[in-house]
Protein backbone atom coordinates (compact mmCIF):
# COMPACT_ATOMS: atom_id res chain seq x y z
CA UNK A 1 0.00 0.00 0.00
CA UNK A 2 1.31 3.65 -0.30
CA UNK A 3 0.29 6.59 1.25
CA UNK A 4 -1.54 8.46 3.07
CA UNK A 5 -1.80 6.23 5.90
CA UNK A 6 -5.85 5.51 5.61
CA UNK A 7 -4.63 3.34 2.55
CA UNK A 8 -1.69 1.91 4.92
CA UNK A 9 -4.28 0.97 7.76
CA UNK A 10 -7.00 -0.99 5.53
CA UNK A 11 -3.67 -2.76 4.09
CA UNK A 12 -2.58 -4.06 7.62
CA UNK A 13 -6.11 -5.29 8.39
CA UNK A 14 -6.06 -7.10 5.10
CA UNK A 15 -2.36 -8.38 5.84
CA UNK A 16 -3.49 -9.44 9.46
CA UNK A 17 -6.74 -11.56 8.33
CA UNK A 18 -5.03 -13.34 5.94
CA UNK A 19 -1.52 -13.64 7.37
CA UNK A 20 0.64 -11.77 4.42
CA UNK A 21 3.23 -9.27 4.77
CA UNK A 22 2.45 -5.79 4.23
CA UNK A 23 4.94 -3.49 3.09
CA UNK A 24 3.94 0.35 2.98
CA UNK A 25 5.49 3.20 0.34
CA UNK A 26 6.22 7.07 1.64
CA UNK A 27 5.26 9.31 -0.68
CA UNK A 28 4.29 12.25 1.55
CA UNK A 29 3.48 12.74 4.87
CA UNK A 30 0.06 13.49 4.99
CA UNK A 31 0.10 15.85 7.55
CA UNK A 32 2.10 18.38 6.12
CA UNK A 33 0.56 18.64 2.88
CA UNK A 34 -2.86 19.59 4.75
CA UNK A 35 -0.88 22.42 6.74
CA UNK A 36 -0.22 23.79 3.47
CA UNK A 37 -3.56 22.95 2.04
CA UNK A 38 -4.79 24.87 5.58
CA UNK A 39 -6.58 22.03 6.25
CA UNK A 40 -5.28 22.23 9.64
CA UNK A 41 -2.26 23.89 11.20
CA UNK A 42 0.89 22.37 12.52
CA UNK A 43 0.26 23.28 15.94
CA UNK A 44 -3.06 21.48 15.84
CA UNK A 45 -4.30 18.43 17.66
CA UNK A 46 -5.38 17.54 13.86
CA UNK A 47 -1.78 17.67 12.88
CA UNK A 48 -0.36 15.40 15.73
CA UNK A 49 -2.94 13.12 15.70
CA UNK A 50 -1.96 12.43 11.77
CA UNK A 51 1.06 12.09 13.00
CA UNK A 52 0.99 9.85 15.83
CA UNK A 53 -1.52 7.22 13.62
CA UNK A 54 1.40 7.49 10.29
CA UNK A 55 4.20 6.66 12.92
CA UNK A 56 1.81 3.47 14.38
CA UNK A 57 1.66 2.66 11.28
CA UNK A 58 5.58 2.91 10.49
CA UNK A 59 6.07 0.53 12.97
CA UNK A 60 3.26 -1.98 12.44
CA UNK A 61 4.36 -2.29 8.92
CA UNK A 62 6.43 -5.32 7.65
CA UNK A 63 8.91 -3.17 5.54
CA UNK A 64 8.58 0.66 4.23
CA UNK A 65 9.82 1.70 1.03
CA UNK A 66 10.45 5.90 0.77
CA UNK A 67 10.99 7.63 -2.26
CA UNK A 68 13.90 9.61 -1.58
CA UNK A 69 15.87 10.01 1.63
CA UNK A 70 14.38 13.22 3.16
CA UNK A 71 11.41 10.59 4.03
CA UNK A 72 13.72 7.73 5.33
CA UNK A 73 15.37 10.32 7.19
CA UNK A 74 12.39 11.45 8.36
CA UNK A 75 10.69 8.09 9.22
CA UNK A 76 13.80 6.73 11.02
CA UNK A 77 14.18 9.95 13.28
CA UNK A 78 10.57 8.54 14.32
CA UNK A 79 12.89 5.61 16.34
CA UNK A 80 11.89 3.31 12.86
CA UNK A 81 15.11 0.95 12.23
CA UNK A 82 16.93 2.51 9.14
CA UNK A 83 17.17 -1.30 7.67
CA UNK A 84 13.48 -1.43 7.89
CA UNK A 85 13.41 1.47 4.68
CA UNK A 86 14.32 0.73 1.22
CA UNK A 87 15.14 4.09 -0.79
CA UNK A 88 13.38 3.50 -4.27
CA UNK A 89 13.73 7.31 -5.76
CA UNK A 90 11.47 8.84 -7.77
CA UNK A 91 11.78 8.19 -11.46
CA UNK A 92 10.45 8.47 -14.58
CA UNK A 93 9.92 6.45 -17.58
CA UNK A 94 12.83 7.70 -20.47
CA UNK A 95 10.82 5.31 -23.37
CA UNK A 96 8.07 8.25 -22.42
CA UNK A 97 10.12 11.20 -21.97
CA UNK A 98 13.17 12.02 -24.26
CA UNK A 99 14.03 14.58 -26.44
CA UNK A 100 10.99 15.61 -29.06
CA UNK A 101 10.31 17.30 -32.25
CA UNK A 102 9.18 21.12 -31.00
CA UNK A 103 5.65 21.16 -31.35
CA UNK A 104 4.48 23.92 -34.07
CA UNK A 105 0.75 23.69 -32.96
CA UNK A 106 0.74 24.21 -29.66
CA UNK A 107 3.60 27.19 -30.51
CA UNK A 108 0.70 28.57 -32.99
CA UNK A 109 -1.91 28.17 -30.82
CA UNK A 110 -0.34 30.14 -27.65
CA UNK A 111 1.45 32.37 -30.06
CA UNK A 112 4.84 31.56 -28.96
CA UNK A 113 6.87 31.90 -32.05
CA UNK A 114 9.88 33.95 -32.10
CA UNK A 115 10.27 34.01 -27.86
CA UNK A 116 12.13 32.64 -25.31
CA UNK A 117 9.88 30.13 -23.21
CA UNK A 118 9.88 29.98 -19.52
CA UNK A 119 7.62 27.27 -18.11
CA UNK A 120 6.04 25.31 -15.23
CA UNK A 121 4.15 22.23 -15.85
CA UNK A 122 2.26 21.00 -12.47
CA UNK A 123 0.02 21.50 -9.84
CA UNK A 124 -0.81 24.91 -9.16
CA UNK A 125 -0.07 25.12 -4.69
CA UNK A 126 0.97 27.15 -3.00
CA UNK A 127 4.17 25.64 -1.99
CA UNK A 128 4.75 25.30 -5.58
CA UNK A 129 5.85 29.06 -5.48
CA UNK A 130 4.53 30.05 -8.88
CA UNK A 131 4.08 33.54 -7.24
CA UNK A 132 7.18 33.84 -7.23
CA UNK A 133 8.19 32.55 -10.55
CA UNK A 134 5.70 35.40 -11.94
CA UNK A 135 7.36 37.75 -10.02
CA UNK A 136 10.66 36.83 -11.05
CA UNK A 137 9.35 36.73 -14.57
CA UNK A 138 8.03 40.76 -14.81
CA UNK A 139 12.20 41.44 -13.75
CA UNK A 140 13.16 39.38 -17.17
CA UNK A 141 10.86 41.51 -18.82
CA UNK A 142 12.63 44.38 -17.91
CA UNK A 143 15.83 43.17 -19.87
CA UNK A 144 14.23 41.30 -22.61
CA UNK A 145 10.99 41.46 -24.37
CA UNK A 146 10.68 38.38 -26.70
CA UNK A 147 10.05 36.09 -23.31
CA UNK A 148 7.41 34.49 -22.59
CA UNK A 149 5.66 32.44 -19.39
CA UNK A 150 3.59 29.61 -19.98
CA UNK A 151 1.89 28.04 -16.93
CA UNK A 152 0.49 24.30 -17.93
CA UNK A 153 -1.64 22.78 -14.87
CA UNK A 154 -4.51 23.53 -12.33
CA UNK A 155 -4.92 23.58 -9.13
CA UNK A 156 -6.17 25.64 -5.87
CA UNK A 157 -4.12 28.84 -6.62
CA UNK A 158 -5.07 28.97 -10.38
CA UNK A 159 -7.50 31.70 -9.75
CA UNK A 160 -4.90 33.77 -7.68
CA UNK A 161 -2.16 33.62 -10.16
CA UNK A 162 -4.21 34.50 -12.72
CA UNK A 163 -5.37 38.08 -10.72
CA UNK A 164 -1.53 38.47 -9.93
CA UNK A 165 -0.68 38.39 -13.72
CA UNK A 166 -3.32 40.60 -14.80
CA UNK A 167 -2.63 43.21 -11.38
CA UNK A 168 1.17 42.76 -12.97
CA UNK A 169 0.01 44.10 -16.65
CA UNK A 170 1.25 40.68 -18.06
CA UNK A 171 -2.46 39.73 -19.69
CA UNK A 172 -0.25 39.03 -23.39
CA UNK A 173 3.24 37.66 -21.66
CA UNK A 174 1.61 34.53 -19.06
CA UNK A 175 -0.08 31.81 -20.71
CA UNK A 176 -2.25 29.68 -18.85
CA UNK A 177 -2.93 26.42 -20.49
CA UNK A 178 -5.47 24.83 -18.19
CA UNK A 179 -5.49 21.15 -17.12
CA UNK A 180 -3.92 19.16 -20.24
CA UNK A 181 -4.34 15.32 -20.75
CA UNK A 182 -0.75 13.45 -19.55
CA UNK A 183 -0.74 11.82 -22.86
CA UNK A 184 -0.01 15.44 -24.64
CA UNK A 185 1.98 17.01 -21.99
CA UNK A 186 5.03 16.36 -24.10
CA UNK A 187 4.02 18.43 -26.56
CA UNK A 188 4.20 21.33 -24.05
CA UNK A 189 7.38 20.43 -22.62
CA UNK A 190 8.97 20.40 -26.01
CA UNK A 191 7.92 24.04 -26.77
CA UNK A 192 9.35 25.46 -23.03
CA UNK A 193 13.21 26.58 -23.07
CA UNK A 194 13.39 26.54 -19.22
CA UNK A 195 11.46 24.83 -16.87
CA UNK A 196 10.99 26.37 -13.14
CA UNK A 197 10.30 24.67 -10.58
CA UNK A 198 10.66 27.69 -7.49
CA UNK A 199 9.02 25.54 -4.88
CA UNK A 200 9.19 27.54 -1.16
CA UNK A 201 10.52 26.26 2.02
CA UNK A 202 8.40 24.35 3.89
CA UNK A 203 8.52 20.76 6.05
CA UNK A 204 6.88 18.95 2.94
CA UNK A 205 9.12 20.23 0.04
CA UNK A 206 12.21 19.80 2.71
CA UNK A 207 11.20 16.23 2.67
CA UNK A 208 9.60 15.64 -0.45
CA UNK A 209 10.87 14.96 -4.28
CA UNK A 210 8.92 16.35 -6.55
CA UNK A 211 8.33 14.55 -10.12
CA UNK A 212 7.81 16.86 -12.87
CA UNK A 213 11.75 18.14 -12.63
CA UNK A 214 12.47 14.55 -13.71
CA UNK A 215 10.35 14.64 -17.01
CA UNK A 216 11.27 17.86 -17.72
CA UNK A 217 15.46 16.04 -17.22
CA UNK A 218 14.92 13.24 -19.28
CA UNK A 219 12.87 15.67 -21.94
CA UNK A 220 16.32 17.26 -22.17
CA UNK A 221 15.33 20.90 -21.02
CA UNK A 222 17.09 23.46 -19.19
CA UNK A 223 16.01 22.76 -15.70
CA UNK A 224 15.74 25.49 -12.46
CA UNK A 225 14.59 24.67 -8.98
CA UNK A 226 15.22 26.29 -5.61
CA UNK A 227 17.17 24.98 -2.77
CA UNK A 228 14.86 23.02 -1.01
CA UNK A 229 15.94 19.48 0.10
CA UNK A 230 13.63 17.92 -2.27
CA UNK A 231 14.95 19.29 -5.53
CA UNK A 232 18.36 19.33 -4.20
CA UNK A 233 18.33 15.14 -4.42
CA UNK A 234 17.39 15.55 -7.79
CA UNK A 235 19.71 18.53 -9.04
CA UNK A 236 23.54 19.49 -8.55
CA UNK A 237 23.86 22.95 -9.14
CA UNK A 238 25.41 24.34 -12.34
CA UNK A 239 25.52 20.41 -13.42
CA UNK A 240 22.73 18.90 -14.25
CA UNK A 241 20.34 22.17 -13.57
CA UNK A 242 20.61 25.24 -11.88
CA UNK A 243 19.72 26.19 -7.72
CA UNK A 244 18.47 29.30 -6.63
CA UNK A 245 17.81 30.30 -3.07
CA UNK A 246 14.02 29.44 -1.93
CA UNK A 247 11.97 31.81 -2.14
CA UNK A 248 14.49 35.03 -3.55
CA UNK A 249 12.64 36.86 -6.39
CA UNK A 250 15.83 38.46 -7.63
CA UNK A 251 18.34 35.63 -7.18
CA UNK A 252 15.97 33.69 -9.43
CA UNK A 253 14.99 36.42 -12.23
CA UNK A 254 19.22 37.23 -12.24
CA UNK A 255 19.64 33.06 -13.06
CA UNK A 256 16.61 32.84 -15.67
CA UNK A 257 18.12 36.52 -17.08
CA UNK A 258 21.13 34.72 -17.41
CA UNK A 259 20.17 31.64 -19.07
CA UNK A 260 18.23 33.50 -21.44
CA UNK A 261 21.09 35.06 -22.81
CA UNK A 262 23.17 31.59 -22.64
C-alpha cells in the first residue's frame, strides 16, 4: 500500500486476516501537505494526531519503502530501524520522456513563435511558489521582451495567479494552459526553453521529491529549482540544472536573465 496512511491501515487489516506481509510506500506525509492545504495547522491536535496514527503505522508495517531520503530520514528519526526502509527514488519512464520534435501547434496556438519560453508544468499550490516565478518573470521583462511564461496545470491557486498576472500588466506575456491530458503534456514540454520549478521552504518540500523536474530532465530541457531538500536530491547545481535560493525573487529572475542570454 502507499500513502496516506488511511490506505496503509485498511492494508494491515487485510495483511493481518489473511496472514501476508504488508509493506507500505512514503510518498508524503500526509500531515504536512494539509498544513499547506490549511486544512489544519501544525500546531493542531489535527496535525499530531496524523502524525501519531502514520508513525503506528511505520512501525506496524512489515517493511517501508520511501521515495527519496528526506522521508527515510524522516521516518527513522521517528525511532523506525533505518534497515526497515528501502530508498526507491522517484523516477520516470525515459521510453516516455526524451528529447521531441518542438511542437508547431501548440507554438501557434499560444502564439509563442519567435520568444524565449519559460515554463512550469504542475500543480498549481501554494508551496509550488509560482508567485514567485511570476514575479521573477516581470524582472526578465525588464531586460528582454521576446520572453514568454507559460503556466500548464490547475490547481487551488489557479484563480490567484491568474489576478496576480493581470494586477502585474502581463495579460499578453503569461499563458495559462489549463489542465492538459498526460498523454499530450510532451508536446508542451517540447515548446518550453526553461522549466521552473521555485518551490518555497516548507517541512513537505524539505522532505519531499517532486516529479515533474524529472520529465522535464529526461525531456532534455534546461532545468531550475530552488534549494529546497527535495529538488536538491534531484539537481547538482550548475551540473545537471541550476539552484536558486528558496523563495528570492531576484536571485531567481538574475539566473533565468542569465540563461536567457546563454
Amino acid at each position: 500500500a502507499h500513502s496516506p496512511s488511511l490506505n496503509g491501515i485498511s492494508a494491515l487489516r487485510a495483511g493481518k486476516k489473511y496472514g501476508v506481509p504488508v509493506v507500505y510506500e512514503v510518498r508524503a506525509l500526509w500531515e504536512d501537505a494539509a498544513v499547506d492545504h490549511g486544512t489544519f495547522k501544525g500546531s493542531s491536535f489535527k496535525y499530531s494526531a496524523s502524525r501519531f496514527v502514520e508513525t503506528q503505522l511505520f512501525k506496524r508495517a512489515d517493511a517501508l519503502f520511501a521515495i527519496c531520503n528526506g522521508l527515510k530520514n524522516e521516518i527513522v528519526s521517528r525511532g523506525i530501524p533505518g534497515d526497515k526502509v528501502t530508498v526507491i527514488q522517484n523516477c520516470v519512464d525515459t521510453k516516455i520522456f526524451s528529447p521531441s520534435k518542438y511542437d508547431e501547434e501548440i507554438t501557434h496556438r499560444y502564439g509563442l513563435k519567435g520568444n524565449l519560453v519559460i515554463g512550469f508544468i504542475g500543480s498549481f499550490y501554494k508551496y509550488e511558489g509560482i508567485d514567485i516565478l511570476i514575479d521573477s518573470y516581470v524582472k526578465v521583462l525588464k531586460k528582454r521582451n521576446d520572453v514568454k511564461l507559460l503556466l500548464v496545470g490547475d490547481g487551488p491557486e489557479k484563480n490567484t495567479l491568474h489576478r496576480k498576472s493581470i494586477e502585474s500588466n502581463l495579460n499578453s506575456k503569461v499563458i495559462f494552459t489549463g489542465k492538459v491530458p498526460h498523454e499530450e503534456i510532451k508536446k508542451y514540454y517540447s515548446v518550453i526553453d526553461i522549466l521552473v520549478y521555485p518551490r518555497k521552504s516548507i517541512r513537505l518540500t524539505e522532505l519531499v521529491t517532486p516529479l515533474k523536474p524529472l520529465e522535464a530532465m529526461a525531456m532534455g530541457k534546461v532545468v531550475v529549482g530552488s534549494d529546497v531538500g527535495g529538488i536538491k536530491e534531484l539537481i547538482t547545481d550548475s551540473k545537471d540544472g541550476f539552484l536558486f535560493q528558496a523563495g528570492d525573487v531576484y536571485a531567481l529572475s538574475a539566473l533565468l536573465a542569465e540563461l536567457a542570454v546563454d
